[in-house]
PDB file of N, CA and C in Angstrom:
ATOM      1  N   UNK A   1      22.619  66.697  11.447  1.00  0.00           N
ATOM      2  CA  UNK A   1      22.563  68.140  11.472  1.00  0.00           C
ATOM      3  C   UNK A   1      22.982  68.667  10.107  1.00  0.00           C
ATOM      4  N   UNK A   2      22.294  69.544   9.354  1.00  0.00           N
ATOM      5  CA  UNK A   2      22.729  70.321   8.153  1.00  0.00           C
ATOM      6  C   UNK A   2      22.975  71.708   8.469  1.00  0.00           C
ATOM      7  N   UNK A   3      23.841  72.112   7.896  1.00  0.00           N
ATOM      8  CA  UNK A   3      24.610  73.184   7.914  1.00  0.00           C
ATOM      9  C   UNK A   3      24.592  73.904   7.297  1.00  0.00           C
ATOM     10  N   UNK A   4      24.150  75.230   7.652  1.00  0.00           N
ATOM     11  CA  UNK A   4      23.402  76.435   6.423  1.00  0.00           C
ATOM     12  C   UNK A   4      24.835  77.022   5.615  1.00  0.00           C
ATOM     13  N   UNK A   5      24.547  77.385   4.529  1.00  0.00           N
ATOM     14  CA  UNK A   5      25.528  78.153   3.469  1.00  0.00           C
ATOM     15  C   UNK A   5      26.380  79.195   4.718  1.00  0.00           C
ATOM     16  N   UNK A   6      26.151  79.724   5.305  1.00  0.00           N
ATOM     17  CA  UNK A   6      26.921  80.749   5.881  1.00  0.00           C
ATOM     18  C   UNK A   6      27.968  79.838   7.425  1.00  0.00           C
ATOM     19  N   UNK A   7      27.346  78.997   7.515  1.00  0.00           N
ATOM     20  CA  UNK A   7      28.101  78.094   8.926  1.00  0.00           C
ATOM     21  C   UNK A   7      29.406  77.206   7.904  1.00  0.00           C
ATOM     22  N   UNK A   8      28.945  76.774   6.702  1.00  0.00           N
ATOM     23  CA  UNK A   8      29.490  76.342   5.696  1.00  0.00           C
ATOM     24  C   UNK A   8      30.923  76.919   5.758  1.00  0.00           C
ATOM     25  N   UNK A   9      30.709  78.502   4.975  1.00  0.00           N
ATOM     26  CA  UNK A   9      31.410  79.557   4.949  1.00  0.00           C
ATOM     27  C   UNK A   9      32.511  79.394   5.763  1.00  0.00           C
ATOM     28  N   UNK A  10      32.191  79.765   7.172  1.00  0.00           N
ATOM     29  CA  UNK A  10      33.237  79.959   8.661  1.00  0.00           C
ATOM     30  C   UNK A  10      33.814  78.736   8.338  1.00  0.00           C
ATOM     31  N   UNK A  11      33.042  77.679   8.824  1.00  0.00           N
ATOM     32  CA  UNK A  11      33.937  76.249   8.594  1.00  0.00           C
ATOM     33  C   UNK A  11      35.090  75.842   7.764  1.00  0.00           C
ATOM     34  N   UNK A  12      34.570  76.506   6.072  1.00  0.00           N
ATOM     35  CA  UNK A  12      35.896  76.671   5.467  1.00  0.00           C
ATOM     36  C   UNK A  12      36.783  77.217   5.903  1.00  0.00           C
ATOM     37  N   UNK A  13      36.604  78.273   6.298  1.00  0.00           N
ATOM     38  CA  UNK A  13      37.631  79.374   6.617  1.00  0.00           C
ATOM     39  C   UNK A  13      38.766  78.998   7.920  1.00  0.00           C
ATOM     40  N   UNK A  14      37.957  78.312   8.845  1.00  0.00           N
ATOM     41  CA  UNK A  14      38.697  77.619   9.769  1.00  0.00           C
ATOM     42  C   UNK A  14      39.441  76.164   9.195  1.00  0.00           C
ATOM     43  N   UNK A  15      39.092  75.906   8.149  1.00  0.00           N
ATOM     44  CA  UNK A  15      39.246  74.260   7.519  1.00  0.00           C
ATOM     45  C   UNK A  15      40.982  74.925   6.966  1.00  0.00           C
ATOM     46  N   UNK A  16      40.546  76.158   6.131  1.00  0.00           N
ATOM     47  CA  UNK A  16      41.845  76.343   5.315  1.00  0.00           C
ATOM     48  C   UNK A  16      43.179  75.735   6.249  1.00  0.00           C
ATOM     49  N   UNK A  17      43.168  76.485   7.217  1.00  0.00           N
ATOM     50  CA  UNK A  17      44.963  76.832   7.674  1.00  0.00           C
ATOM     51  C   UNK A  17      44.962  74.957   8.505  1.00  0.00           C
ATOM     52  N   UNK A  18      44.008  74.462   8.441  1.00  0.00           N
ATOM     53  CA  UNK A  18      44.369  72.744   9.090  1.00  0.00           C
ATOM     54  C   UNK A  18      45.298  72.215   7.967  1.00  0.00           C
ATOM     55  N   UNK A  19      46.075  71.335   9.057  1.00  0.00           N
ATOM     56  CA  UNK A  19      46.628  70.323   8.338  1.00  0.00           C
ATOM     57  C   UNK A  19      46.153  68.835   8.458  1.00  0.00           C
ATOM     58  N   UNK A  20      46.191  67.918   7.274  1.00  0.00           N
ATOM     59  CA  UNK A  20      45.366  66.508   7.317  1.00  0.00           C
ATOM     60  C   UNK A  20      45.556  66.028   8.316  1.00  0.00           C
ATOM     61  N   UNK A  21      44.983  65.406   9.378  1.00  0.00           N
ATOM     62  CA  UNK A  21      45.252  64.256  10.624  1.00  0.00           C
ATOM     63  C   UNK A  21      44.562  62.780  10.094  1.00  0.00           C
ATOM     64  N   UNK A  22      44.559  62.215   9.142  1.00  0.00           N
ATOM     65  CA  UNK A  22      44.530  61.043   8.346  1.00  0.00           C
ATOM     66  C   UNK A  22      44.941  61.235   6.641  1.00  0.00           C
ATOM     67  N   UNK A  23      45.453  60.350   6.514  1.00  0.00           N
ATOM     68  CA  UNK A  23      45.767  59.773   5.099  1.00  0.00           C
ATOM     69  C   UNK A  23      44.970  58.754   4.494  1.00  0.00           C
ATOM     70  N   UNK A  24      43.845  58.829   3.723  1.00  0.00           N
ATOM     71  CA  UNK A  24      43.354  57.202   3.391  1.00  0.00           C
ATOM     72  C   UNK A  24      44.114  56.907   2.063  1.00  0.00           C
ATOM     73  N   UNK A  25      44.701  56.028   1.685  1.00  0.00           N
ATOM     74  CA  UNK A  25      45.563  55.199   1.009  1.00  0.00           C
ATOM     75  C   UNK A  25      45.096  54.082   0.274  1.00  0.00           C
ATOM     76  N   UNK A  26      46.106  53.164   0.636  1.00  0.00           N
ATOM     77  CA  UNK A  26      45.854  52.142  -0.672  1.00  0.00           C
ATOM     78  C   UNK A  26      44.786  51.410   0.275  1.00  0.00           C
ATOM     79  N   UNK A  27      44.707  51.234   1.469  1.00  0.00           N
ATOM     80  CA  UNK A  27      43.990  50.481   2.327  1.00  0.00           C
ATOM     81  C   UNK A  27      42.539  50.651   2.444  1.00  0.00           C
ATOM     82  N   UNK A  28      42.200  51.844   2.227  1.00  0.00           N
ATOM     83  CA  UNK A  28      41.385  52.771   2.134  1.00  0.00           C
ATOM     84  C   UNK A  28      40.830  52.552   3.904  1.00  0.00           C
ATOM     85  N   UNK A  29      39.240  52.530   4.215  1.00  0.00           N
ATOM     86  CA  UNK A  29      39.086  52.941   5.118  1.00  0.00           C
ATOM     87  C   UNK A  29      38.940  51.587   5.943  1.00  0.00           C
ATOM     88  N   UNK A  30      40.513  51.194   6.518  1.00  0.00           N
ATOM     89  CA  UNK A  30      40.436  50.071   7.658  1.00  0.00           C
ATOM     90  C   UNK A  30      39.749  50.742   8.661  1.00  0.00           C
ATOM     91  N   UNK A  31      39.957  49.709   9.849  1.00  0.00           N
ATOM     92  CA  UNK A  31      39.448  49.651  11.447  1.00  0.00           C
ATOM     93  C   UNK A  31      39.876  50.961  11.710  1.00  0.00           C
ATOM     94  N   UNK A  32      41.889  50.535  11.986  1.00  0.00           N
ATOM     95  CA  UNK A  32      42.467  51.736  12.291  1.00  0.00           C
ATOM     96  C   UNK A  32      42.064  53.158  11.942  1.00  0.00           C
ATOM     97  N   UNK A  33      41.852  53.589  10.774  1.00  0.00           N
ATOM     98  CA  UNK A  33      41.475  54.690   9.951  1.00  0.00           C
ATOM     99  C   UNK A  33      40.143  55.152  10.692  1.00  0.00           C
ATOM    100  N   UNK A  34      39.527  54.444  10.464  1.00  0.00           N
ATOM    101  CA  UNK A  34      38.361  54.685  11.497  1.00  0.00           C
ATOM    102  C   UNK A  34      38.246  55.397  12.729  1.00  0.00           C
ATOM    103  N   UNK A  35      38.745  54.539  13.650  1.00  0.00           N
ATOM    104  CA  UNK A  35      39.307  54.718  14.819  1.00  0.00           C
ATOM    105  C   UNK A  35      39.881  56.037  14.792  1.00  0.00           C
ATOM    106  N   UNK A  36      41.206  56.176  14.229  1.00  0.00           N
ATOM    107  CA  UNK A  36      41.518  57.564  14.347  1.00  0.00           C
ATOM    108  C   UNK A  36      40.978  59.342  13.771  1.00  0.00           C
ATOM    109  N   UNK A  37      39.924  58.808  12.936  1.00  0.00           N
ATOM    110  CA  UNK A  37      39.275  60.020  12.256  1.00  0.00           C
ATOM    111  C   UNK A  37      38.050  60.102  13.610  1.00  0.00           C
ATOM    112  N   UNK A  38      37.666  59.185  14.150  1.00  0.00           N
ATOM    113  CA  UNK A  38      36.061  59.157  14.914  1.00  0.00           C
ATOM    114  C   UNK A  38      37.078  59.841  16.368  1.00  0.00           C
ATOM    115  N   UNK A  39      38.251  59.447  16.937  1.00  0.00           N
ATOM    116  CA  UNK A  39      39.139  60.306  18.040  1.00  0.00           C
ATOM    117  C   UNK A  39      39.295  61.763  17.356  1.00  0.00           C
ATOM    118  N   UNK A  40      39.593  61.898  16.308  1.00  0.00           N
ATOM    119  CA  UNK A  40      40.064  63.118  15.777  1.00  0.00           C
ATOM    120  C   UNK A  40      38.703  63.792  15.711  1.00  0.00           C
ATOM    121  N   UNK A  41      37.892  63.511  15.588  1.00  0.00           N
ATOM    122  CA  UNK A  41      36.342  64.469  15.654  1.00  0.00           C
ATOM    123  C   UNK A  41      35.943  65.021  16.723  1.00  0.00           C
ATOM    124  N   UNK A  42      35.827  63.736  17.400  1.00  0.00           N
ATOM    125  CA  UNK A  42      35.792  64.064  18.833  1.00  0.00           C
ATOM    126  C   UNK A  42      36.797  64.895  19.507  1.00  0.00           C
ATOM    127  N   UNK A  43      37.593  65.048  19.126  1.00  0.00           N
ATOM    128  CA  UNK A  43      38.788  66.185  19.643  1.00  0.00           C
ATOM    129  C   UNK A  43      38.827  67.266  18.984  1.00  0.00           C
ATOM    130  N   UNK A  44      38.795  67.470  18.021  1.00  0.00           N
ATOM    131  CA  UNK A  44      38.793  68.493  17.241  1.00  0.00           C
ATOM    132  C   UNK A  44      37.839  69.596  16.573  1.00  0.00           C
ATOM    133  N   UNK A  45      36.509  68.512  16.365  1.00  0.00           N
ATOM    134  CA  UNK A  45      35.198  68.887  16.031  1.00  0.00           C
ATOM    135  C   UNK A  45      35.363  69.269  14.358  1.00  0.00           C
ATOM    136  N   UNK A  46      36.580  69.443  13.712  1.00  0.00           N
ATOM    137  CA  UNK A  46      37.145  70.017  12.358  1.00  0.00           C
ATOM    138  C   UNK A  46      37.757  69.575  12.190  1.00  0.00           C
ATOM    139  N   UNK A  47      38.240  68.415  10.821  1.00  0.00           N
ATOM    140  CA  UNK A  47      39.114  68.026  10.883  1.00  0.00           C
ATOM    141  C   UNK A  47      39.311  67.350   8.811  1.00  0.00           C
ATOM    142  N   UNK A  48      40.427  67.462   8.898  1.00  0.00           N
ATOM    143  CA  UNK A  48      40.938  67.694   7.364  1.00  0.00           C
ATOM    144  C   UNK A  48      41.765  66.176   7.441  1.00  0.00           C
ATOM    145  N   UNK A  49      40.930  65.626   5.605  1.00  0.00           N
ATOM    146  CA  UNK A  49      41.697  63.927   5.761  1.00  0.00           C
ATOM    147  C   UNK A  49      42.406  64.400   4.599  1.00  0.00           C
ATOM    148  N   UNK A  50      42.715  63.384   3.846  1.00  0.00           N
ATOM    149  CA  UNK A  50      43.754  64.046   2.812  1.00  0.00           C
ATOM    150  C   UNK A  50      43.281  61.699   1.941  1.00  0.00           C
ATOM    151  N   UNK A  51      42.676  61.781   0.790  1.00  0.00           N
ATOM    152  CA  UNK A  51      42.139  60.944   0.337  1.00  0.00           C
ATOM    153  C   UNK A  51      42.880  60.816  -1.064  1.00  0.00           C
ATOM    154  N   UNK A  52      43.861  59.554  -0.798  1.00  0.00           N
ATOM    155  CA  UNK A  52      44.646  59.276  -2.089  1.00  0.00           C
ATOM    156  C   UNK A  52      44.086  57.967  -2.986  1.00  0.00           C
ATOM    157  N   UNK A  53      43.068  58.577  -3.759  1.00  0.00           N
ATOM    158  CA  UNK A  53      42.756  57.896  -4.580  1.00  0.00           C
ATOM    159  C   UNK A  53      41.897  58.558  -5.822  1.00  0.00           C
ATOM    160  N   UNK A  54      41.676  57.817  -6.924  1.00  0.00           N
ATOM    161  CA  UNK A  54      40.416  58.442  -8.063  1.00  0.00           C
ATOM    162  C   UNK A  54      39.401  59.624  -7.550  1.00  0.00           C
ATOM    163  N   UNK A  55      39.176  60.227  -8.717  1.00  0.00           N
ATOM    164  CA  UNK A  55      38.150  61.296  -8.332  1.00  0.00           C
ATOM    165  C   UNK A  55      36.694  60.318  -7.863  1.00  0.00           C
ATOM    166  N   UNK A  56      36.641  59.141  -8.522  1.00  0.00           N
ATOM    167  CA  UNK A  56      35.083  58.362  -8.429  1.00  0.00           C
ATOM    168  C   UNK A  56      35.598  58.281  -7.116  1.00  0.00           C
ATOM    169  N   UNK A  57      36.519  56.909  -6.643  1.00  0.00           N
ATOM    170  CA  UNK A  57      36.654  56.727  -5.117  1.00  0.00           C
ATOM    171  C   UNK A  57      37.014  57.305  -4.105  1.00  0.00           C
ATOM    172  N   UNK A  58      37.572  58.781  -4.176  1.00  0.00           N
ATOM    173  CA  UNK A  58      37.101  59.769  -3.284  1.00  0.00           C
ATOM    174  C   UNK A  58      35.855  59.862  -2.940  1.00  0.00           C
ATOM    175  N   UNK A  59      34.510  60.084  -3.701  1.00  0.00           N
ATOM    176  CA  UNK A  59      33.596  60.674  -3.892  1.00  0.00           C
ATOM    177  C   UNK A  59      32.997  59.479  -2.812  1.00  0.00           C
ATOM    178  N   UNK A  60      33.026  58.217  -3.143  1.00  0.00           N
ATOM    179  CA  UNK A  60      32.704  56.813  -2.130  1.00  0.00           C
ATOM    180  C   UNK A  60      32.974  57.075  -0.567  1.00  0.00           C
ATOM    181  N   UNK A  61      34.444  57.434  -0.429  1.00  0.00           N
ATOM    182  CA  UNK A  61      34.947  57.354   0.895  1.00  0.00           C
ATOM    183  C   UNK A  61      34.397  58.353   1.758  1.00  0.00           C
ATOM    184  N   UNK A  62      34.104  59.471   0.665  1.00  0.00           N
ATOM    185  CA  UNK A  62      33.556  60.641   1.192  1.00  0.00           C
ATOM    186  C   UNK A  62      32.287  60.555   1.780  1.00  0.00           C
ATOM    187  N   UNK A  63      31.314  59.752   1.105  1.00  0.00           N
ATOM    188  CA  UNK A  63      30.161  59.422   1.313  1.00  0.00           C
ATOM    189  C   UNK A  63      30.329  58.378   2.594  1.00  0.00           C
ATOM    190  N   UNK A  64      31.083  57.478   2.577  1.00  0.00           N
ATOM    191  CA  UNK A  64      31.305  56.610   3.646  1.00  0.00           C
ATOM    192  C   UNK A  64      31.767  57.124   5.091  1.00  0.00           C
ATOM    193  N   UNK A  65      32.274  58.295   4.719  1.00  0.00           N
ATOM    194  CA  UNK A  65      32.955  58.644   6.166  1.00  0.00           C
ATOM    195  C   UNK A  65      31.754  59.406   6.518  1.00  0.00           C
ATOM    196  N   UNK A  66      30.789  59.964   5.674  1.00  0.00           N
ATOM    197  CA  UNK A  66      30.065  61.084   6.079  1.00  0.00           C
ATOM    198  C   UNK A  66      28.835  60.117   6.913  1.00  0.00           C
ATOM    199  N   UNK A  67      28.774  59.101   6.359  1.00  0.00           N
ATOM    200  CA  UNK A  67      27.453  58.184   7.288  1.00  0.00           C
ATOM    201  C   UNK A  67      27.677  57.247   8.419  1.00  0.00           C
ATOM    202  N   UNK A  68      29.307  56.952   8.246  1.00  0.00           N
ATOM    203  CA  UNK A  68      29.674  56.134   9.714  1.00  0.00           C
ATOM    204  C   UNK A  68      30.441  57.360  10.283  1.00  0.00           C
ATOM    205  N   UNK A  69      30.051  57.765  10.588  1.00  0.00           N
ATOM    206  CA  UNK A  69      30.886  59.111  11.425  1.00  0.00           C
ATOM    207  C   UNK A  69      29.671  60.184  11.846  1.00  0.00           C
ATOM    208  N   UNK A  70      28.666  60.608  11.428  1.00  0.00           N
ATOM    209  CA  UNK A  70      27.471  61.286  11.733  1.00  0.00           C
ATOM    210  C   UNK A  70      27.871  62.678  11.336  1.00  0.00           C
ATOM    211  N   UNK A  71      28.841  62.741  10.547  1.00  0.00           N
ATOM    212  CA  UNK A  71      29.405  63.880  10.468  1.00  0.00           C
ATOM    213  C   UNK A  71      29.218  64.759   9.182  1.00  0.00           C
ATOM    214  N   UNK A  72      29.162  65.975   8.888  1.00  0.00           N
ATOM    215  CA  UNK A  72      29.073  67.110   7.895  1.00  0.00           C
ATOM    216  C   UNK A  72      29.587  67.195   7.066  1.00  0.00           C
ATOM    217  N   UNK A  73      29.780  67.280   5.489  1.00  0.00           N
ATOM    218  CA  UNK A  73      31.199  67.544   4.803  1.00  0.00           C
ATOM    219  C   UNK A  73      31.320  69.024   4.634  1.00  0.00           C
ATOM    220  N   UNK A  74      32.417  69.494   5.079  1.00  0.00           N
ATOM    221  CA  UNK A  74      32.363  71.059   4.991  1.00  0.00           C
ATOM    222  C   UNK A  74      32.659  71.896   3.699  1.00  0.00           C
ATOM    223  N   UNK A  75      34.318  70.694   3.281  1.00  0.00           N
ATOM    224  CA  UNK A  75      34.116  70.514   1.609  1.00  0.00           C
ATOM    225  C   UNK A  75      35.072  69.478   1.128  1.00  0.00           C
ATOM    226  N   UNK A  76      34.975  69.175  -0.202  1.00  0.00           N
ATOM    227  CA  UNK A  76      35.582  68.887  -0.648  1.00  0.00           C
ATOM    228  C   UNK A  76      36.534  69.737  -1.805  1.00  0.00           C
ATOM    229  N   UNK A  77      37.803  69.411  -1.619  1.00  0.00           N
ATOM    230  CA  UNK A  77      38.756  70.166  -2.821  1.00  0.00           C
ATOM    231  C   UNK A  77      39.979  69.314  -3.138  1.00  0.00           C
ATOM    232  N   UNK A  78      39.797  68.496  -4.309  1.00  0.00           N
ATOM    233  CA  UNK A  78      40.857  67.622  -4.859  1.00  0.00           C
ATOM    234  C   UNK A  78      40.899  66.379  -4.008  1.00  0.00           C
ATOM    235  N   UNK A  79      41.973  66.262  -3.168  1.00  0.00           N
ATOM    236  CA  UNK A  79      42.212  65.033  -2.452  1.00  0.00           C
ATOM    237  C   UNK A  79      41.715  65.477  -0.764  1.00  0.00           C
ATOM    238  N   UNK A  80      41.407  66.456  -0.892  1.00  0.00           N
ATOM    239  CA  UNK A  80      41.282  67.127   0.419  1.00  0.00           C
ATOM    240  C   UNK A  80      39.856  66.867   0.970  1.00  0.00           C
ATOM    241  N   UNK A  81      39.402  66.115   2.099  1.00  0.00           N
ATOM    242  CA  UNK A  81      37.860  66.351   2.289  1.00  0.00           C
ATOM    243  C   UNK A  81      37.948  66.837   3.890  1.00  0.00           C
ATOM    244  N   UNK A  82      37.019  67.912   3.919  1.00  0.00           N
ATOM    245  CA  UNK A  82      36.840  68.342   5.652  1.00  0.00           C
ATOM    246  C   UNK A  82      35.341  67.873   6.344  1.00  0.00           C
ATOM    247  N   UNK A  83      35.477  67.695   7.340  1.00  0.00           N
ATOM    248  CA  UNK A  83      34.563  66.794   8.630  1.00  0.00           C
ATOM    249  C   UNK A  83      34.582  67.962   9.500  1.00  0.00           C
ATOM    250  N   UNK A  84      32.719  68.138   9.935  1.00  0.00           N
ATOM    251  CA  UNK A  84      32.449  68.827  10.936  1.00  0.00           C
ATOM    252  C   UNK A  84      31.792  67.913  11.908  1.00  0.00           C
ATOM    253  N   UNK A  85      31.889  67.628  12.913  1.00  0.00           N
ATOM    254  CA  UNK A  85      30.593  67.356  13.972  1.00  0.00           C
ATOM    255  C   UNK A  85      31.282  68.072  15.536  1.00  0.00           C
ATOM    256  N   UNK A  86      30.172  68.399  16.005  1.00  0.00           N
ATOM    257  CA  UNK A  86      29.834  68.864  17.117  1.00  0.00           C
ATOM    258  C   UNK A  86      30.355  67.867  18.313  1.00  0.00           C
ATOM    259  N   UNK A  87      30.780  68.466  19.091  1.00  0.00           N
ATOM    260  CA  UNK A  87      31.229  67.494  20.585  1.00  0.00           C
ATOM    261  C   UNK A  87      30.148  67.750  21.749  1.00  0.00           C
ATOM    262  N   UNK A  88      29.432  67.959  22.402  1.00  0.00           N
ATOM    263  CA  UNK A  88      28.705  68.262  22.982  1.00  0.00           C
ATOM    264  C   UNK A  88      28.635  68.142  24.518  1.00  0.00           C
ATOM    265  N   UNK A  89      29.681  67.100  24.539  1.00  0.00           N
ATOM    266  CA  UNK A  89      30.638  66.563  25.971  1.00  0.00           C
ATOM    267  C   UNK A  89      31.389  67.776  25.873  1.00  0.00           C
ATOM    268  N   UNK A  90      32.211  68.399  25.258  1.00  0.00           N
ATOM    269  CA  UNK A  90      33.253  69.583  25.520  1.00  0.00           C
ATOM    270  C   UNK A  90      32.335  71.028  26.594  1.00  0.00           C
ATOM    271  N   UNK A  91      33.234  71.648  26.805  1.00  0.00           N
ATOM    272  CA  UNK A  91      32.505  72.883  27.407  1.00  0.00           C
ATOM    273  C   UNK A  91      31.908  73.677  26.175  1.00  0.00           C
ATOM    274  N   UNK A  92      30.988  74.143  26.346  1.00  0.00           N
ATOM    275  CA  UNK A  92      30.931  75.422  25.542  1.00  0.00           C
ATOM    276  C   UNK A  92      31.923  76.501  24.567  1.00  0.00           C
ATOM    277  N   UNK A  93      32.416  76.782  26.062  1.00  0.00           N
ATOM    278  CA  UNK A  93      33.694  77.422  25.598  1.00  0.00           C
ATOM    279  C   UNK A  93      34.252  76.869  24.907  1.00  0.00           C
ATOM    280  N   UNK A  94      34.864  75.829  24.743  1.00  0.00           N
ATOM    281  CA  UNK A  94      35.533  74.920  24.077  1.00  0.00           C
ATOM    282  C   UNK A  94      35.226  74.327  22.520  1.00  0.00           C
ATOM    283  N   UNK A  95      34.119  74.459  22.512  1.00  0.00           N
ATOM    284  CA  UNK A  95      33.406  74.090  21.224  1.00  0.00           C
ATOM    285  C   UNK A  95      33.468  75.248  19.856  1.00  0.00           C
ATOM    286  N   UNK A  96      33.595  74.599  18.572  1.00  0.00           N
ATOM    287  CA  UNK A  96      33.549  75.841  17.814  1.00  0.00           C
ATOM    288  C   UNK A  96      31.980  76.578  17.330  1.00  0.00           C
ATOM    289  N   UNK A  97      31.920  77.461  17.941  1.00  0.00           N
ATOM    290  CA  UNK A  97      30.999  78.144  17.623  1.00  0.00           C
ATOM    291  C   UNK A  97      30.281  78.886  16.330  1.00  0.00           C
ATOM    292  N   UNK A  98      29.414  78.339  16.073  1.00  0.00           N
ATOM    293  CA  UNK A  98      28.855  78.184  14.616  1.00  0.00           C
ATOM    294  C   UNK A  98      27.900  79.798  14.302  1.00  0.00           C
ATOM    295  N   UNK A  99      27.885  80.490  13.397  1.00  0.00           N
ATOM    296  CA  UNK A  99      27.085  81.265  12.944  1.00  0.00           C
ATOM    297  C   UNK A  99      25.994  81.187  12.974  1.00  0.00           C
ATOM    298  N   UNK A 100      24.640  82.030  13.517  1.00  0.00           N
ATOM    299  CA  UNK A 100      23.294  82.219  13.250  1.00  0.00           C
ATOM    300  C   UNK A 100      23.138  81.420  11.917  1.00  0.00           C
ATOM    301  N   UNK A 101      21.961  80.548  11.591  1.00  0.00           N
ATOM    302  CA  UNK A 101      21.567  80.233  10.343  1.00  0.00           C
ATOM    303  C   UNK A 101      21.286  81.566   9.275  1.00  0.00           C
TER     304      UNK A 101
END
């Protein structure tokens, strides 16, 4: 799913006030790490990692999480990268509701 400039927008805006629910580190992206960003999506649908490494190997992990995960980058800023995907199992209600394209 791609995500128009204005769904973008909201997403940031909801991204700001999160706090990281992963750290990738010196380990970079084990099993575990995995595991808990792919629960954290699924629960959250938004969710903020916090990536301690080089500007190049950010840019890798970023790319890596974005293709084993099926997921959106909403953005990147410094060490900070945000993850969108959709839950579709949740209620409606429950889901974050995205802007007209």
């Amino acid at each position: 799913m791609s995500l128009s400039i204005a769904q973008k927008k909201y997403l940031r805006g909801l991204c700001h006030d999160l706090s990281p629910v992963v750290t990738v580190a010196d380990r970079g992206l084990s099993e575990s790490v995995m595991k808990e960003i792919e629960l954290n999506l699924t629960h959250h649908e938004l969710i903020k990692i916090k990536l301690r490494h080089d500007k190049a190997r950010r840019a890798q992990i970023t790319e890596a999480l974005v293709s084993e995960t099926n997921a959106d980058p909403v953005m990147t800023i410094g060490q900070v990268v945000c993850l969108y995907r959709t839950n579709l199992d949740k209620p409606a209600d429950k889901r974050i509701t995205l802007p007209n394209r």
